[in-house]
Protein backbone atom coordinates (compact mmCIF):
# COMPACT_ATOMS: atom_id res chain seq x y z
CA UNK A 1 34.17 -6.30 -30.82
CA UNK A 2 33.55 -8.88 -28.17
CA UNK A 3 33.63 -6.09 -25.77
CA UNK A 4 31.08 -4.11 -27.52
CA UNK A 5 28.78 -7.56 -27.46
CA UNK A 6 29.13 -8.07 -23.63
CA UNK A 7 28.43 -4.39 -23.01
CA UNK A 8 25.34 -4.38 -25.09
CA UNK A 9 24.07 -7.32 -23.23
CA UNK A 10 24.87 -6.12 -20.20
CA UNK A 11 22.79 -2.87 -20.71
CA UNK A 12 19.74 -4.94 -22.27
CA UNK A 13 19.65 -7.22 -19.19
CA UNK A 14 19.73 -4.29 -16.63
CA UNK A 15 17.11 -2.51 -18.58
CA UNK A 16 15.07 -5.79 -18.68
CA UNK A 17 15.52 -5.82 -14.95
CA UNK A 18 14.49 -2.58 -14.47
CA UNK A 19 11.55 -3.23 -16.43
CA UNK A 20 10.51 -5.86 -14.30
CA UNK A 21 11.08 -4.01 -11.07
CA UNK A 22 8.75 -1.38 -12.25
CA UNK A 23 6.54 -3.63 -13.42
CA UNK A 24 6.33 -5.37 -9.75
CA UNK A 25 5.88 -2.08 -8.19
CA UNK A 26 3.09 -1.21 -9.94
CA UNK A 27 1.17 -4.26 -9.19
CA UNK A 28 2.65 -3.63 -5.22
CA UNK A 29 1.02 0.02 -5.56
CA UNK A 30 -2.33 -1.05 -7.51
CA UNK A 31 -2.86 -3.77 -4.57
CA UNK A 32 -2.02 -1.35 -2.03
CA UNK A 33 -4.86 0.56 -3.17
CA UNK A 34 -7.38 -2.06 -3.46
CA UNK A 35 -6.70 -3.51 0.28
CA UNK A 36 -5.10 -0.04 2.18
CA UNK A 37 -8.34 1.89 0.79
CA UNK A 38 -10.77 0.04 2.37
CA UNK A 39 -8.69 -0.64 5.58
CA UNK A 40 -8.28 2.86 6.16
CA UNK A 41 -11.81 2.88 5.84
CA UNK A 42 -12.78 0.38 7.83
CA UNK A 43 -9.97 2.17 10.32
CA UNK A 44 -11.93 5.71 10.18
CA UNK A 45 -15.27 4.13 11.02
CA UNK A 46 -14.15 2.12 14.00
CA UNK A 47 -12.60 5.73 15.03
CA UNK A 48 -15.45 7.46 14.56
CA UNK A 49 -17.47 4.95 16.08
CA UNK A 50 -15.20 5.05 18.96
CA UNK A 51 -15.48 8.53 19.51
CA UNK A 52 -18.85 8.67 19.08
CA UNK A 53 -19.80 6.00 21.80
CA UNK A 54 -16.96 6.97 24.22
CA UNK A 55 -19.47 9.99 25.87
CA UNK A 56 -22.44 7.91 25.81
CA UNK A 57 -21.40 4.90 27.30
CA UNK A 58 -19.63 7.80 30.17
CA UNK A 59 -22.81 8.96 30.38
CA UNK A 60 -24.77 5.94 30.63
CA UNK A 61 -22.52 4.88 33.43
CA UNK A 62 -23.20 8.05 35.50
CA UNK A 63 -27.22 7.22 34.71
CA UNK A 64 -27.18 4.57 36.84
């Protein structure tokens, strides 16, 4: 009987647990989204920008 007791709380505290780990990693993947989104963004215009400048500042260069 006491056995029976101790295993039952023993299973509702690791399922608690694993409710709350869940729970964090949803908020960790719903803020990854809100600030990786727009860093990878912000990433992919400085690349573009990048490349796009690269052969006209080359050819500015040879201009003068």
């Amino acid at each position: 009987m006491i056995q029976d007791t101790l295993g039952n709380r023993l299973l509702a505290l690791a399922d608690i647990l694993i409710k709350g780990v869940s729970f964090l990693l949803v908020l960790f993947l719903i803020l990854l989204m809100i600030i990786g989104a727009p860093m990878t963004m912000l990433g992919g215009v400085a690349m573009l920008t990048a490349v796009i400048n690269w052969p006209l500042m080359a050819y500015r260069q040879r201009r003068r």
